[in-house]
Protein backbone atom coordinates (compact mmCIF):
# COMPACT_ATOMS: atom_id res chain seq x y z
CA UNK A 1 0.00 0.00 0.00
CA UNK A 2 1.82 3.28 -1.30
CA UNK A 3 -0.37 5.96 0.74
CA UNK A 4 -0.97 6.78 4.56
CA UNK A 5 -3.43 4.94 6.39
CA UNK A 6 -5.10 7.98 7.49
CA UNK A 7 -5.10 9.13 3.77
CA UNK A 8 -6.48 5.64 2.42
CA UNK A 9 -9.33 5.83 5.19
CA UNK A 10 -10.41 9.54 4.38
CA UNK A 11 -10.90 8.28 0.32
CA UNK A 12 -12.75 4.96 1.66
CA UNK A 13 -15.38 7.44 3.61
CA UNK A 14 -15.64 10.22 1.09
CA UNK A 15 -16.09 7.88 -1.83
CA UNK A 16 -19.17 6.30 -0.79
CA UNK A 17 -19.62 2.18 -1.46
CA UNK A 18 -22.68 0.00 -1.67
CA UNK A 19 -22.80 -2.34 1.19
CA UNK A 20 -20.78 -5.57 0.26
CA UNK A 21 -23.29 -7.70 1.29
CA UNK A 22 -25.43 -6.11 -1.39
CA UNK A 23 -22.96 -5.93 -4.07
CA UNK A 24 -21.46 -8.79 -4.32
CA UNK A 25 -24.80 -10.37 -5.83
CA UNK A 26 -24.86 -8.45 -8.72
CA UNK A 27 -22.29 -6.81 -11.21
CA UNK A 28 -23.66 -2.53 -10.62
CA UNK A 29 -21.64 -0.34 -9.84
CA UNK A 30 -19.89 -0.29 -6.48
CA UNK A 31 -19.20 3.15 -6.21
CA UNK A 32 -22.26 5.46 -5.82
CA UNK A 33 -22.65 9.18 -7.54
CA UNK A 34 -22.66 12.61 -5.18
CA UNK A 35 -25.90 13.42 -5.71
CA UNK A 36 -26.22 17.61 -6.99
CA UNK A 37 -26.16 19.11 -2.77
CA UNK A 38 -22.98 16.78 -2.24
CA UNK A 39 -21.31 17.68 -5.78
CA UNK A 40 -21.70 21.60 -4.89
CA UNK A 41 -19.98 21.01 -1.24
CA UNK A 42 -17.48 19.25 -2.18
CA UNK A 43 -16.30 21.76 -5.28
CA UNK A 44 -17.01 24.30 -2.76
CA UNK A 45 -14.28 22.98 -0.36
CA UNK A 46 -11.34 23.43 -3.50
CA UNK A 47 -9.21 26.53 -2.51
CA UNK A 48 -9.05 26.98 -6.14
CA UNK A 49 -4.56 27.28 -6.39
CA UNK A 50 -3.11 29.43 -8.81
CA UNK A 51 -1.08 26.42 -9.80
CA UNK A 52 -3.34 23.53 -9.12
CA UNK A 53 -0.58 20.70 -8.31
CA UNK A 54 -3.76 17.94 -9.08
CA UNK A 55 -3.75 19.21 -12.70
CA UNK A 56 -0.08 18.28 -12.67
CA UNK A 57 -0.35 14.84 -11.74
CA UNK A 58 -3.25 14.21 -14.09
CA UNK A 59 -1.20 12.34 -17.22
CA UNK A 60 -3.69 14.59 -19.53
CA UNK A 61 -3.59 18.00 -17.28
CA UNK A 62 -7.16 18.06 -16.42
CA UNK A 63 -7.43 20.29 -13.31
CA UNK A 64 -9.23 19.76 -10.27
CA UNK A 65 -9.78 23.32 -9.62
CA UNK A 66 -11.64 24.09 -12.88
CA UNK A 67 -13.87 21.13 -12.40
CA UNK A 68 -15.02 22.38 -8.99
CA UNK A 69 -15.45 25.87 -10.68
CA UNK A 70 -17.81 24.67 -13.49
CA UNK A 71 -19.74 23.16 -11.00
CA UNK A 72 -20.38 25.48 -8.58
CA UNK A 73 -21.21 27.67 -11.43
CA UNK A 74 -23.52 25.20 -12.82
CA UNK A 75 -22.18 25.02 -16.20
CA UNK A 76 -22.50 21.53 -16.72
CA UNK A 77 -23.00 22.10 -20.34
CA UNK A 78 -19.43 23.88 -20.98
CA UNK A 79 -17.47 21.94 -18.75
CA UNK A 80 -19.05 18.80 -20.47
CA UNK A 81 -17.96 20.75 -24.30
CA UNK A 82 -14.41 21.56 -23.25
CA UNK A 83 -13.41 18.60 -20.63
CA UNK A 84 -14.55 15.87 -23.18
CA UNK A 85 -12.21 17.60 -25.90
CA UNK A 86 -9.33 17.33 -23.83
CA UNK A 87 -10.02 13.54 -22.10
CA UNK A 88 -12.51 11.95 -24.70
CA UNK A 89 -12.97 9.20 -21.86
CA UNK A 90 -13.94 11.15 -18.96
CA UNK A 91 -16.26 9.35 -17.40
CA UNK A 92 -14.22 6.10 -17.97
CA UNK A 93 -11.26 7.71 -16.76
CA UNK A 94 -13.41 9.28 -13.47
CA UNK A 95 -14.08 5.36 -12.56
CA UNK A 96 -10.47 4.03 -13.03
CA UNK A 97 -8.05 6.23 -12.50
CA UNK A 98 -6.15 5.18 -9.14
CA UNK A 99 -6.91 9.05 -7.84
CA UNK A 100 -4.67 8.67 -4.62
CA UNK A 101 -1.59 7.61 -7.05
CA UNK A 102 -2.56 10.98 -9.44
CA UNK A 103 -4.45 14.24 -8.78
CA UNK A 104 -6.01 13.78 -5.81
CA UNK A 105 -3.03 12.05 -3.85
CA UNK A 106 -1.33 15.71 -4.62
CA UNK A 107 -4.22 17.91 -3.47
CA UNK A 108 -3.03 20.51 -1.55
CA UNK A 109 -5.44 19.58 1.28
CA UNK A 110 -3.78 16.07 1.64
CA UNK A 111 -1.81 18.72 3.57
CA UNK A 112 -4.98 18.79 5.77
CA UNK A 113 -5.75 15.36 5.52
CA UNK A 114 -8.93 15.56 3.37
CA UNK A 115 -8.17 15.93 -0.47
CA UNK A 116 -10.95 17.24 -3.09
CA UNK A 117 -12.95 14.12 -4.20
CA UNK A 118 -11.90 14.81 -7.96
CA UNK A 119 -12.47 11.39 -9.41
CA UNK A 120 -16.27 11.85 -8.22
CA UNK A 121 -16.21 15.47 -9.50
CA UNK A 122 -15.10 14.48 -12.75
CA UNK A 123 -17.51 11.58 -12.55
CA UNK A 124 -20.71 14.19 -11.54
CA UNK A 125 -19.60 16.03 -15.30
CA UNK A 126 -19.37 12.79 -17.05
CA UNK A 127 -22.74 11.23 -15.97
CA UNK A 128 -24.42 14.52 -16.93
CA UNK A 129 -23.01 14.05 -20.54
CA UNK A 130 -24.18 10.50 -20.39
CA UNK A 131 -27.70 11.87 -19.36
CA UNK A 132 -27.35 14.41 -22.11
CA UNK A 133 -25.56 13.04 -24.65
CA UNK A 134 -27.15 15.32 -27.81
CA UNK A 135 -25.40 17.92 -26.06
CA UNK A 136 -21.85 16.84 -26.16
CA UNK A 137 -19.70 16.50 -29.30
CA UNK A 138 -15.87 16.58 -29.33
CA UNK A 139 -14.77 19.41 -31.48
CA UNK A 140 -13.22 18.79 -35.35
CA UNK A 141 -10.06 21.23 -35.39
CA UNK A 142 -9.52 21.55 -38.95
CA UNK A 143 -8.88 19.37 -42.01
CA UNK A 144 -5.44 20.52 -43.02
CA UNK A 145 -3.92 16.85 -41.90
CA UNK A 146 -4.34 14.95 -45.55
CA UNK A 147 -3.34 11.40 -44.19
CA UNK A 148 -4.15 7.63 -44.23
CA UNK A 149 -3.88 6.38 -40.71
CA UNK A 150 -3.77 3.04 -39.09
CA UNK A 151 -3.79 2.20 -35.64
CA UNK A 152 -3.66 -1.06 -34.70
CA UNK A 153 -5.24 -1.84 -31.30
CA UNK A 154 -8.05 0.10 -29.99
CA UNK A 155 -7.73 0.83 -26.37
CA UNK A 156 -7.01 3.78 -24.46
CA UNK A 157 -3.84 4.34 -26.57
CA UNK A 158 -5.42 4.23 -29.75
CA UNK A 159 -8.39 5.65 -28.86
CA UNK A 160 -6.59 8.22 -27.79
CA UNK A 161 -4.95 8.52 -30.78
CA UNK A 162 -7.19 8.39 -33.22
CA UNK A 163 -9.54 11.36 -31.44
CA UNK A 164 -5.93 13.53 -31.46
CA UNK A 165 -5.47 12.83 -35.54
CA UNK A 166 -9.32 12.64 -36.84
CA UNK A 167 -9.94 16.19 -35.25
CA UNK A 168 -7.25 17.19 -37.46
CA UNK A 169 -8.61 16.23 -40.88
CA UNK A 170 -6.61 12.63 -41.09
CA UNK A 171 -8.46 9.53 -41.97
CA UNK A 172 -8.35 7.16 -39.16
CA UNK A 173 -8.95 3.16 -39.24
CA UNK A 174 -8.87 1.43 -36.40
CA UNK A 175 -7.88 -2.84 -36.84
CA UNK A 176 -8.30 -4.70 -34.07
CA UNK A 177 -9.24 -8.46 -33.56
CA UNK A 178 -12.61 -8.27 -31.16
CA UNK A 179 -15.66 -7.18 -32.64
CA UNK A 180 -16.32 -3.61 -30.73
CA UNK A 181 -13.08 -0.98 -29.89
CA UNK A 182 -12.33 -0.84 -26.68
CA UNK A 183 -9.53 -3.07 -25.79
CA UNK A 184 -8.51 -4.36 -21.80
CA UNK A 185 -11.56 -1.42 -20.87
CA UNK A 186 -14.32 -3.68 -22.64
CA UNK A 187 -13.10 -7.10 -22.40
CA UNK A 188 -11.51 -7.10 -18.84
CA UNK A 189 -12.30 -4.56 -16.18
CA UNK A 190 -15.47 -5.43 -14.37
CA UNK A 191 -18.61 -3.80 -14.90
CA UNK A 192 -18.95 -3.01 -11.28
CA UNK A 193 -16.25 -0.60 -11.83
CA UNK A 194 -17.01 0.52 -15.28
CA UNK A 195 -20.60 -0.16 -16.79
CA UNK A 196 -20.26 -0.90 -20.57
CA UNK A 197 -22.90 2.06 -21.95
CA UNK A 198 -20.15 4.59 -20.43
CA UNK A 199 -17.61 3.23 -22.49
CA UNK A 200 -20.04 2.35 -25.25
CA UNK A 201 -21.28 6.51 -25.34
CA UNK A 202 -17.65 7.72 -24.69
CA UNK A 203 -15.74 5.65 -27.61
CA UNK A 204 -19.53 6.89 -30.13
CA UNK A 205 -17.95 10.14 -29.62
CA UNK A 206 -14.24 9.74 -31.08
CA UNK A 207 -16.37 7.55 -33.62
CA UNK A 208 -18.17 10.22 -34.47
CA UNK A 209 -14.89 11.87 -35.79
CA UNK A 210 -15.16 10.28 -38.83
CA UNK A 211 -12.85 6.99 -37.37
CA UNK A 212 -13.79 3.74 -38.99
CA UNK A 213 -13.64 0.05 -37.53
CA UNK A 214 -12.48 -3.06 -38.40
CA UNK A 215 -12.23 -6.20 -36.60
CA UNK A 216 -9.25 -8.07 -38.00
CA UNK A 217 -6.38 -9.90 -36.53
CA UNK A 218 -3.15 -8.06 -37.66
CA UNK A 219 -0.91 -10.98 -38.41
CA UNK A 220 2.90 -10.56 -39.71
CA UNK A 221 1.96 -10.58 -43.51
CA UNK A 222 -1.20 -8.31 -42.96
CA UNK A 223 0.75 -5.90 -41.08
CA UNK A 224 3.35 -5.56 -44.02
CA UNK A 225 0.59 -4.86 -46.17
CA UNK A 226 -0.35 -1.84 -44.10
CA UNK A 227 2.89 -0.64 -44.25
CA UNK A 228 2.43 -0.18 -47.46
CA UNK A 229 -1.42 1.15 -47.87
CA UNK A 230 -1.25 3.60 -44.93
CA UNK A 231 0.84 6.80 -44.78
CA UNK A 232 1.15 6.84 -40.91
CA UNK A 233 1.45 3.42 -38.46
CA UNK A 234 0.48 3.25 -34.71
CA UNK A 235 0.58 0.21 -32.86
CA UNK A 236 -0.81 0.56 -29.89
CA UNK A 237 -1.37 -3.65 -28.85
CA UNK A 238 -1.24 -3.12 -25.43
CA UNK A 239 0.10 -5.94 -23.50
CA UNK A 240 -1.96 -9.03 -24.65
CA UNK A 241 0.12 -12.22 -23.79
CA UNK A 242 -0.40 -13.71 -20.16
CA UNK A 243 2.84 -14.61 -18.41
CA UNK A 244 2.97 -18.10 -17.53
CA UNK A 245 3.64 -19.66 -14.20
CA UNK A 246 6.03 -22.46 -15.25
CA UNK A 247 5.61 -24.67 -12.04
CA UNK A 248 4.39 -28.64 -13.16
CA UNK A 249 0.45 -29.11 -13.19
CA UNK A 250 0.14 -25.80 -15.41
CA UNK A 251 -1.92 -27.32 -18.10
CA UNK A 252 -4.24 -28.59 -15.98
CA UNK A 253 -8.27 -28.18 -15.78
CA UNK A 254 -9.46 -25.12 -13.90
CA UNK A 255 -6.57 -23.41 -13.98
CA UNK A 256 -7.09 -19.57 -16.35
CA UNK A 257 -4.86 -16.69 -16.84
CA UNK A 258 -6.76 -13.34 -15.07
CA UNK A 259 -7.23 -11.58 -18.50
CA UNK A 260 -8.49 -15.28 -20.15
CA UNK A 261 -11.02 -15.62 -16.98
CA UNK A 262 -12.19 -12.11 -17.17
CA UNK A 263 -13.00 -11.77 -20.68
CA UNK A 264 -14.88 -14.74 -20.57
CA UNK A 265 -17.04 -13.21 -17.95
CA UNK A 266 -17.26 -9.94 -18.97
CA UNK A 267 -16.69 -9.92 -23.16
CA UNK A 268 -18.03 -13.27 -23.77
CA UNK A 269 -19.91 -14.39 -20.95
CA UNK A 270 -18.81 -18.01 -21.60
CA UNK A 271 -18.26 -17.90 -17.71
CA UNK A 272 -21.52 -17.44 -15.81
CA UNK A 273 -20.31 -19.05 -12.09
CA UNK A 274 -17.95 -20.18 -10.28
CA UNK A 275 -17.89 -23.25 -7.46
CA UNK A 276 -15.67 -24.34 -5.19
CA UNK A 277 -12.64 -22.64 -4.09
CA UNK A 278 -10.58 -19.80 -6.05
CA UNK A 279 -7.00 -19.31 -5.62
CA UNK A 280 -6.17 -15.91 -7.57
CA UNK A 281 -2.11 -15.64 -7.68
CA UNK A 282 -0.71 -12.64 -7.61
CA UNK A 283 -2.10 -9.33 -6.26
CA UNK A 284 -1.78 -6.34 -8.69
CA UNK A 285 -5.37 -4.69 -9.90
CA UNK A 286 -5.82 -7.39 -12.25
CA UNK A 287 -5.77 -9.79 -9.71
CA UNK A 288 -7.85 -8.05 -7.09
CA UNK A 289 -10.56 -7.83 -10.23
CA UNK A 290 -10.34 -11.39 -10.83
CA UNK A 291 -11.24 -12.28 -7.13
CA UNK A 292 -13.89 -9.88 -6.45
CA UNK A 293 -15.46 -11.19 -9.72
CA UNK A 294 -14.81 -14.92 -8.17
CA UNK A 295 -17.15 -14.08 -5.22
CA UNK A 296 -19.70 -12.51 -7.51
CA UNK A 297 -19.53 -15.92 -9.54
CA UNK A 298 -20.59 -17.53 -6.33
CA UNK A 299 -17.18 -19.16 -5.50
CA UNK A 300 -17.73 -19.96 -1.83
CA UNK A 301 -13.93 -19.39 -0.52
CA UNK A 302 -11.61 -16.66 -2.52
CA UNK A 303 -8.20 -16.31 -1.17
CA UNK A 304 -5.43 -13.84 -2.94
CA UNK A 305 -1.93 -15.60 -3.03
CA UNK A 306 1.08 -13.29 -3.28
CA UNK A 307 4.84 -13.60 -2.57
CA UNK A 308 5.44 -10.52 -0.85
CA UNK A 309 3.61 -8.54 2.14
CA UNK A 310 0.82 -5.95 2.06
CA UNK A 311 3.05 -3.29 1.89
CA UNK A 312 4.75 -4.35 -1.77
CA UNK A 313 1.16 -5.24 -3.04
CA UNK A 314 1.01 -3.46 -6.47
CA UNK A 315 -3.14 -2.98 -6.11
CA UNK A 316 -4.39 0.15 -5.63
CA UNK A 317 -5.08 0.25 -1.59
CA UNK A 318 -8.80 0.94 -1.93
CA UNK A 319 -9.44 -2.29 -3.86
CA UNK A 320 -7.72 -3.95 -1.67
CA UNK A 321 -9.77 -2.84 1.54
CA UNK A 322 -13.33 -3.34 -1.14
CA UNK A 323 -12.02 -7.05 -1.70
CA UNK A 324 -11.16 -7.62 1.74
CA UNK A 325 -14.86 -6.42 2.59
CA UNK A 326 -16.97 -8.46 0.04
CA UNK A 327 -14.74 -11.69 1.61
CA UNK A 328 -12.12 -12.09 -0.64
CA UNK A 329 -8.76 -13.53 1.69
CA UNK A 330 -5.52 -12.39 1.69
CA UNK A 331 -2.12 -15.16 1.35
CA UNK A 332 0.79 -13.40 2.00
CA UNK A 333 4.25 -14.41 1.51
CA UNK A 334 3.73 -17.64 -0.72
CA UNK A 335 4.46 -18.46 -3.80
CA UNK A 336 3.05 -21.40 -5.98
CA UNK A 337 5.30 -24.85 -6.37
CA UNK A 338 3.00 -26.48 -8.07
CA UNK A 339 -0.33 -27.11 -9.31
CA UNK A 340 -1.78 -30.71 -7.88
CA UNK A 341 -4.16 -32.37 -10.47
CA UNK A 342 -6.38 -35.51 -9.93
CA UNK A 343 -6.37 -38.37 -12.47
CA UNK A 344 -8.56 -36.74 -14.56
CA UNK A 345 -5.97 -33.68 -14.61
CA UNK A 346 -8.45 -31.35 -12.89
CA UNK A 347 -6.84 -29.16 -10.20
CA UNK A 348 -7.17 -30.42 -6.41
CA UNK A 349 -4.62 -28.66 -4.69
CA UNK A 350 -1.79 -25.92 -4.83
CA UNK A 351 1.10 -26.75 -3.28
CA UNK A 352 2.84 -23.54 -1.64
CA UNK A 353 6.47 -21.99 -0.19
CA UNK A 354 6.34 -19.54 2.34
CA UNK A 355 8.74 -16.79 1.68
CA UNK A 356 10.22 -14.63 3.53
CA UNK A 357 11.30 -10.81 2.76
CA UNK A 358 14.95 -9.43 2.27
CA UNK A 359 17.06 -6.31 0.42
CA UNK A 360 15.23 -4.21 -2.13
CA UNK A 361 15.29 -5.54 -5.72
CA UNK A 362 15.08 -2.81 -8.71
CA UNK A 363 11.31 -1.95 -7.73
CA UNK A 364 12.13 -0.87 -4.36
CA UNK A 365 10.15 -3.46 -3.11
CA UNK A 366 11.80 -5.81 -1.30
CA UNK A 367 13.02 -9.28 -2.60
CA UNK A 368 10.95 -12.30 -1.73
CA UNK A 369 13.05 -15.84 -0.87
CA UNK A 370 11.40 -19.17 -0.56
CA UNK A 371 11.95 -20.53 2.87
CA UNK A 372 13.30 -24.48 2.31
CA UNK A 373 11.06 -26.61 4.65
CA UNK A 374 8.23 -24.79 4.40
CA UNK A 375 5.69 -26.11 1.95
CA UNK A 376 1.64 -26.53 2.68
CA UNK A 377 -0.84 -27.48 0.12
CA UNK A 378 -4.59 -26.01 0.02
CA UNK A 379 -6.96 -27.51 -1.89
CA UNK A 380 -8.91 -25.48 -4.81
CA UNK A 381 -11.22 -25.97 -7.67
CA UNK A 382 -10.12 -22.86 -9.24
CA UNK A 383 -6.54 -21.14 -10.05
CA UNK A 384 -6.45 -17.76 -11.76
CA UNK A 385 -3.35 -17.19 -12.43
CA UNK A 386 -2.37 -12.85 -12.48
CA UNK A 387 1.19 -11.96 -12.61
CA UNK A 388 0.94 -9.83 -15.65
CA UNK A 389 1.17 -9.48 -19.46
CA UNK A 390 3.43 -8.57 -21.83
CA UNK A 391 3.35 -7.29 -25.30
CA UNK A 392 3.60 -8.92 -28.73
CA UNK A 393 4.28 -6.48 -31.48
CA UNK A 394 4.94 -7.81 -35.11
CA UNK A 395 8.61 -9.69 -35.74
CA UNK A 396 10.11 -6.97 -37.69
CA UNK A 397 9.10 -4.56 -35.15
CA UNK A 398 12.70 -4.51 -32.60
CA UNK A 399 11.77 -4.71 -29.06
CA UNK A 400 13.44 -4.78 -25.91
CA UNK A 401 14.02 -8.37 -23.82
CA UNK A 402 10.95 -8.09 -22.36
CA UNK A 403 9.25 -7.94 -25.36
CA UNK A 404 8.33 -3.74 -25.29
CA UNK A 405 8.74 -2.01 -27.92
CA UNK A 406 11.56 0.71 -28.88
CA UNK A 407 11.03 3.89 -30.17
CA UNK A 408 13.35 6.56 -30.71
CA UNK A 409 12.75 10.47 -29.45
CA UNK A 410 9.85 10.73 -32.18
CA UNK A 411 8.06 7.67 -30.60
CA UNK A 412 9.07 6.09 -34.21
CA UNK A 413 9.93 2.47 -34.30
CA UNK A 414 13.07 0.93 -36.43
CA UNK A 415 10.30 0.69 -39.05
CA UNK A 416 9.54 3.81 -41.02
CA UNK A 417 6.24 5.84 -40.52
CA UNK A 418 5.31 2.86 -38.08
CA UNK A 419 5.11 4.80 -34.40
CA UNK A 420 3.90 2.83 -31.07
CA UNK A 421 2.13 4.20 -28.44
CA UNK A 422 0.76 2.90 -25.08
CA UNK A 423 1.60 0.09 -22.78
CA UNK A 424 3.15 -1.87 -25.89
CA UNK A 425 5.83 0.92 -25.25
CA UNK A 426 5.11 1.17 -21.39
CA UNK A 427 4.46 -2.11 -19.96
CA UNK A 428 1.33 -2.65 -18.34
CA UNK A 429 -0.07 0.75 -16.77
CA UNK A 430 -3.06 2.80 -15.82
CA UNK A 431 -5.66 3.71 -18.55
CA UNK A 432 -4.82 7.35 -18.14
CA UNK A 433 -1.25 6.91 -18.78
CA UNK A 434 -1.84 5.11 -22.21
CA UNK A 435 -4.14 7.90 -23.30
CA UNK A 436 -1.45 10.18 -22.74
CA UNK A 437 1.34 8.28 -24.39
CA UNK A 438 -1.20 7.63 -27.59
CA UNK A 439 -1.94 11.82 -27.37
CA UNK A 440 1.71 12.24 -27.41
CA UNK A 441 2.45 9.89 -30.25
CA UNK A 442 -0.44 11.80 -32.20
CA UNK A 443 0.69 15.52 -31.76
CA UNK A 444 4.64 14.40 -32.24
CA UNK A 445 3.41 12.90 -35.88
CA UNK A 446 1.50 16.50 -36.31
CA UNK A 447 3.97 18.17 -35.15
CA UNK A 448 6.73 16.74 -37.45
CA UNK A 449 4.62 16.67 -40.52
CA UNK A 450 3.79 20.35 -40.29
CA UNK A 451 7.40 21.22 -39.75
CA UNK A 452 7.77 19.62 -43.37
């Protein structure tokens, strides 16, 4: 947990939950909206800096202090017209962002002890454009920008792209494999946390740019061919192939990968319950998604496994405490040894090391080491296995060991007009920050082409 215990409590009181006993039998949303009286106090308590520090630590700039301001004033209508032509996914940005990590984790109240709620602030402007959506339309700059763009994956990154280069006159398609953009935002974070007709209204408006769709797997051959159809490449993949946990029983029955399990529950809906018990390993967001959608499944026991403590857990601290409320249990300091399958290779058990903690490794976390003796097995229907993704661009494209992408200064790859933008660059990150890195690809490119 990266913030103060008195900070994490203030956000888990000020951002109001349904009761878990409730929520966990359904798939709404878990946070509830201020209502209008609760929206005005809380603006009302911004002390409006000259340099707001929250608009700082916002990846696209947006400031807490002007989002209190067009509230108070009641100008729903503007702030909706110029907030959704700077962040395009406001109100799916409002329900993910990790705010104590970002703007509201450098309010100058945190001084105080009691940041601005600006994640429900932004969320208040968002839902009225959702209410209201003849009334919002994201602004077309000009048409000087005569290009034929692809962008290949269409997630925040993209998305994000795409919005920065249609506005600008360029003709944008979008190739991706699934049959609706979206990318991890549709096919793997939980609907409790971000209901579908958000995203579904949000990504109608960068449609509405003029940016075409097509669902199409971008193999190695394909991809050379739009090398040589398009003027202008972006790949922004995102990180779509599931480490492995190479431990023996891996193959076995009943045992998914997070970003498999969740976008069979929440893209597919191939996955309608759960029984038994649910071992989830590994405790990043993905993770703490995976189990909180276990209980809602109706697993009867869901227990988090991870190798370090608490205090390295890479999950934003709120989810933590919401999991920890709606039952979920907490492992700490094991990792796997192996996967124990009956004769008909469907997992019975998990066999375990306890580990114990030592100097800091490159993360600044510090170093897990299995403890010899110590093995204990628990037994388990289920084993989702999160330890994160990593990227798989095309072979020509050069990448680094770990499989990210590298671009030079002009976020260009070692293949000409082909740029990459996103967490194919980045390595798994927050929505927010791959909407930034795809903005930044988009203006370099418009930047560099007007220069010519």
């Amino acid at each position: 947990m990266k913030h103060s215990v008195q900070l994490i409590n203030l956000y888990m009181r000020r951002y109001k939950r349904r009761p878990p006993e409730e929520r966990i039998r359904d798939f709404d949303e878990v946070i509830l909206p201020l209502s209008h009286d609760e929206a005005i106090s809380e603006a009302n308590r911004c002390i409006k800096c000259p340099i707001a520090p929250c608009s700082k630590a916002c990846p696209l700039g947006l400031s807490g202090r002007d989002i209190s301001q067009y509230i108070i004033r009641g100008d729903l209508e503007e702030a909706a017209s110029i907030l959704y032509n700077v962040n395009p996914l406001l109100g799916v940005t409002a329900r993910t962002c990790p705010q104590l990590l970002l703007c509201e984790g450098n309010c100058v109240l945190c001084l105080k002890g009691q940041p601005i709620s600006i994640g429900l602030l932004q969320r208040y402007i968002a839902d009225w454009a959702f209410m209201h959506k003849n009334k919002v339309k994201l602004e077309k700059l000009s048409d000087e920008l005569s290009l034929n763009v692809a962008i290949i994956g269409s997630g925040p990154a993209g998305l994000m792209a795409a919005f920065e280069l249609a506005r600008r006159g360029a003709s944008v398609t979008m190739f991706d494999k699934l049959d609706m953009p979206g990318g991890t935002p549709r096919y793997a974070i939980p609907t409790y946390r971000l209901p579908r007709d958000v995203l579904d209204f949000e990504i109608s408006l960068i449609m509405q740019l003029g940016v075409r769709y097509k669902r199409k797997f971008v193999d190695d051959e394909y991809f050379k061919w739009l090398v040589d159809e398009y003027d202008i490449i972006i790949l922004a993949l995102g990180c779509t192939m599931p480490k492995r946990l190479e431990i023996p029983g891996k193959d076995g029955i009943g045992i998914i990968d997070a970003y498999s399990f969740l976008k069979s529950v929440y893209y597919d809906k191939s996955i309608t319950n759960l029984d038994g018990t649910t071992v989830v390993i590994g405790c990043g967001d993905v993770a703490i998604d995976a189990a909180r959608t276990a209980i809602r499944l109706g697993s009867e026991r869901v227990i988090i496994a991870y190798r370090r403590s608490i205090s390295e857990a890479p999950a934003y601290a709120p989810s933590i405490i919401e999991a920890e409320e709606e039952g979920v249990e907490f492992l700490w300091q094991v990792v796997p040894k192996q996967f124990i399958l009956d004769d008909r290779g469907m997992l019975k058990e998990l066999e375990f090391y306890k580990t114990k903690l030592t100097v800091q490794d490159e993360s600044g976390r510090r170093k897990p080491e299995i403890i010899k003796g110590s093995e204990f097995r628990l037994r388990s229907s289920n084993a989702i296995v999160a330890i994160g993704r990593i990227p798989k661009p095309p072979c020509i494209i050069r990448t680094s060991r770990d499989g990210r992408i590298l671009i030079n200064e002009n976020y260009m790859t070692n293949i000409p007009k082909v740029y990459a933008a996103g967490d194919v660059v980045l390595g798994e990150g927050h929505i927010v920050t791959a909407m930034r890195h795809g903005r930044d690809v988009a203006l370099t490119i418009i930047r560099r082409l007007f220069k010519k």
